[in-house]
Protein backbone atom coordinates (compact mmCIF):
# COMPACT_ATOMS: atom_id res chain seq x y z
CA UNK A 1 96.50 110.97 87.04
CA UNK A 2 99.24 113.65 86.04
CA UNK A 3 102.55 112.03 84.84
CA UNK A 4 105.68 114.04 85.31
CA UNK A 5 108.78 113.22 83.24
CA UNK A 6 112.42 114.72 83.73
CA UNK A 7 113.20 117.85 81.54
CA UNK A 8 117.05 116.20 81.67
CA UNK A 9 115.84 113.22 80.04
CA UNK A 10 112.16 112.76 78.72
CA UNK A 11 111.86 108.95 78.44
CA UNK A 12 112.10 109.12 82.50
CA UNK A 13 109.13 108.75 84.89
CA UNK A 14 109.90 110.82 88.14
CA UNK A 15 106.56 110.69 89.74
CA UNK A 16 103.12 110.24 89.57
CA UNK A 17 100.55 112.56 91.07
CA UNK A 18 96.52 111.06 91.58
CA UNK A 19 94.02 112.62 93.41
CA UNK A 20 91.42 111.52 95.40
CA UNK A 21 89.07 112.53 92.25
CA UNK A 22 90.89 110.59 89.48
CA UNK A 23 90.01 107.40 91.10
CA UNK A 24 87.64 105.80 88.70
CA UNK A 25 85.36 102.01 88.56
CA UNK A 26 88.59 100.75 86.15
CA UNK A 27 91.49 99.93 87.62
CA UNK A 28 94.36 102.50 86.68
CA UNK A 29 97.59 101.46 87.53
CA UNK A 30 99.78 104.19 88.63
CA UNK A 31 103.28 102.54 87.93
CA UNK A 32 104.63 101.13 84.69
CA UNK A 33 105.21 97.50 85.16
CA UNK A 34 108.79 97.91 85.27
CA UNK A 35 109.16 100.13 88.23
CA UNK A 36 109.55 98.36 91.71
CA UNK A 37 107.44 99.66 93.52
CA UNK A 38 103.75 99.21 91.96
CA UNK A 39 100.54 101.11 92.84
CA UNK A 40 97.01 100.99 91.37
CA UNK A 41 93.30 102.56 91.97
CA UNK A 42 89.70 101.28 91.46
CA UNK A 43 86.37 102.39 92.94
CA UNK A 44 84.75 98.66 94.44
CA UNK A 45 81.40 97.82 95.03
CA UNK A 46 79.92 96.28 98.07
CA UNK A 47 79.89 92.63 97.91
CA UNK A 48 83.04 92.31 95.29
CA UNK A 49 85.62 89.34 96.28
CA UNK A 50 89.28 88.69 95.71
CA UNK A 51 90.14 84.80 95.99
CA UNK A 52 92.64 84.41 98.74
CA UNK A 53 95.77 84.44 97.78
CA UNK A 54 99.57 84.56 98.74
CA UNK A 55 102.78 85.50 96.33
CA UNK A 56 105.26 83.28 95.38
CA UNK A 57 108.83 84.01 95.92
CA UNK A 58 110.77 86.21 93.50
CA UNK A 59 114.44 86.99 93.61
CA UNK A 60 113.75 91.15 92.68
CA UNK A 61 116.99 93.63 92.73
CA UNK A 62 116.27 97.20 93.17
CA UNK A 63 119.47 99.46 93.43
CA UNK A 64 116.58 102.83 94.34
CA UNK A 65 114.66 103.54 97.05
CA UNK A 66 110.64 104.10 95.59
CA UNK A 67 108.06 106.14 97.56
CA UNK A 68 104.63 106.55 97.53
CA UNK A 69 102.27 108.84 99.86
CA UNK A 70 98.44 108.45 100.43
CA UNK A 71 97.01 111.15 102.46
CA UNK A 72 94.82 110.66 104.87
CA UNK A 73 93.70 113.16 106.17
CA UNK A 74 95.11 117.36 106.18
CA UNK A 75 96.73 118.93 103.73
CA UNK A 76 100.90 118.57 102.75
CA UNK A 77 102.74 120.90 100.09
CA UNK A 78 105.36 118.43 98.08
CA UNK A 79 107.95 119.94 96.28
CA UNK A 80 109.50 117.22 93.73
CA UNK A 81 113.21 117.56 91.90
CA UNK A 82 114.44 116.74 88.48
CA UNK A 83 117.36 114.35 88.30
CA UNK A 84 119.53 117.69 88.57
CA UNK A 85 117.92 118.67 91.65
CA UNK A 86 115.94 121.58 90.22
CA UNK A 87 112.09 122.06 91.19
CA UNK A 88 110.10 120.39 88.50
CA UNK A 89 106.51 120.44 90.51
CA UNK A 90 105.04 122.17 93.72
CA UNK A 91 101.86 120.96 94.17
CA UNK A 92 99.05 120.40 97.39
CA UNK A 93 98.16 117.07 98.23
CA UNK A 94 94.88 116.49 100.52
CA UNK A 95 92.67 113.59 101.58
CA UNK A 96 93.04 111.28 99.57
CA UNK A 97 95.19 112.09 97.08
CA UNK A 98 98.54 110.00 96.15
CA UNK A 99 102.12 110.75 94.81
CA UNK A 100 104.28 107.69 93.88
CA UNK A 101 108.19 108.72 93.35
CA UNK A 102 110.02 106.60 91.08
CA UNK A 103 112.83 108.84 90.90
CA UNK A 104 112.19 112.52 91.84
CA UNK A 105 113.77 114.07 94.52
CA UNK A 106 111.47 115.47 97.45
CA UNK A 107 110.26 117.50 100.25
CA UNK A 108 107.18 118.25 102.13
CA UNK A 109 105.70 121.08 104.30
CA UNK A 110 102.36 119.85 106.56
CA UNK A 111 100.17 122.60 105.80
CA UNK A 112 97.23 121.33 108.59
CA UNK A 113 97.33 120.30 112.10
CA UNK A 114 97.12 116.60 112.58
CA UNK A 115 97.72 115.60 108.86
CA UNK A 116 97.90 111.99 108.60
CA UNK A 117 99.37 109.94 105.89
CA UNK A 118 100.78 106.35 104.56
CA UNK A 119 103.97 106.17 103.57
CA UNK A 120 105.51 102.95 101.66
CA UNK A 121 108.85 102.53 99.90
CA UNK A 122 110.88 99.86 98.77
CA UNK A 123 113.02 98.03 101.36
CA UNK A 124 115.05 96.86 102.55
CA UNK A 125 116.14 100.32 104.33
CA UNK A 126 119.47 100.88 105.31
CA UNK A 127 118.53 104.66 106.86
CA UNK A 128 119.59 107.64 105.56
CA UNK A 129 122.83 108.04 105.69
CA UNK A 130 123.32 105.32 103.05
CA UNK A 131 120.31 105.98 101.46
CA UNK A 132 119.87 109.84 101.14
CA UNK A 133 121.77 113.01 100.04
CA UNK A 134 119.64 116.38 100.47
CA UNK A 135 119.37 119.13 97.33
CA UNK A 136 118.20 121.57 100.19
C-alpha cells in the first residue's frame, strides 16, 4: 500500500494506491478511520463465514465527495493533484489494483480496450456541476 500525502500540507492523506499484489491474509485497511469513505483488503480462505449482519443507522455529515477505483480488468493511467492542483503522482493501475481518493484531485486515460472497473464514492451526488471544478 503506497500512501501519498500533500506537499502543501503533510499531515493530509490525498490518496491511497494498493495493488493487486499488496493484498495480504491480514486485513489492511486502506482508510484511516476518520475518512468517510472506508476501504480494506484480506486474502480469505474457502469455507470462512461472516455472521449476517445489517448496520444500524448513523446520522454521518460529509461536506467531500470520496472515490475509490478497483480495476477489473485492462489497464488505466491516473494522474492525481495536490490540494493546489499540481501533479503529485502518475501512476498505472491494472487488474486488480485499487486507488481510494480522500482528497486528491484526478484524471484517468484507459490505456486497454475494454478496461473494466468499480467505481464507489460517497453520496449523496448532486452531479457535477455542484460537485466538480476541473484543474485541466
Amino acid at each position: 500500500m503506497k500512501k501519498i500525502y500533500s506537499k502543501i500540507d503533510k499531515d493530509i492523506l490525498l490518496l491511497v494506491i494498493n495493488k493487486k499484489e499488496d493484498v495480504t491474509k491480514e486485513r489492511t485497511d486502506l482508510s484511516p478511520e476518520s475518512e468517510f469513505l472506508q476501504c480494506s483488503t484480506k486474502v480469505i480462505k474457502k469455507g470462512v463465514r461472516f455472521r449476517s449482519h445489517k448496520h444500524l443507522e448513523l446520522k454521518r455529515e460529509t461536506n467531500r465527495t470520496q472515490e475509490a477505483w478497483l480495476v477489473l480488468s485492462g489497464k488505466i493511467r491516473c494522474l492525481f493533484y495536490d490540494l493546489d492542483d499540481s501533479l503529485i503522482l502518475d501512476v498505472n493501475l491494472t487488474s486488480g489494483d485499487c486507488a481510494v481518493s480522500f482528497r486528491a484531485g484526478h484524471g484517468f486515460e484507459v490505456l486497454e480496450d475494454d478496461t473494466s472497473l468499480y467505481e464507489f464514492k460517497t453520496g449523496p451526488y448532486f452531479g457535477s456541476e455542484m460537485d466538480k471544478t476541473f484543474i485541466d
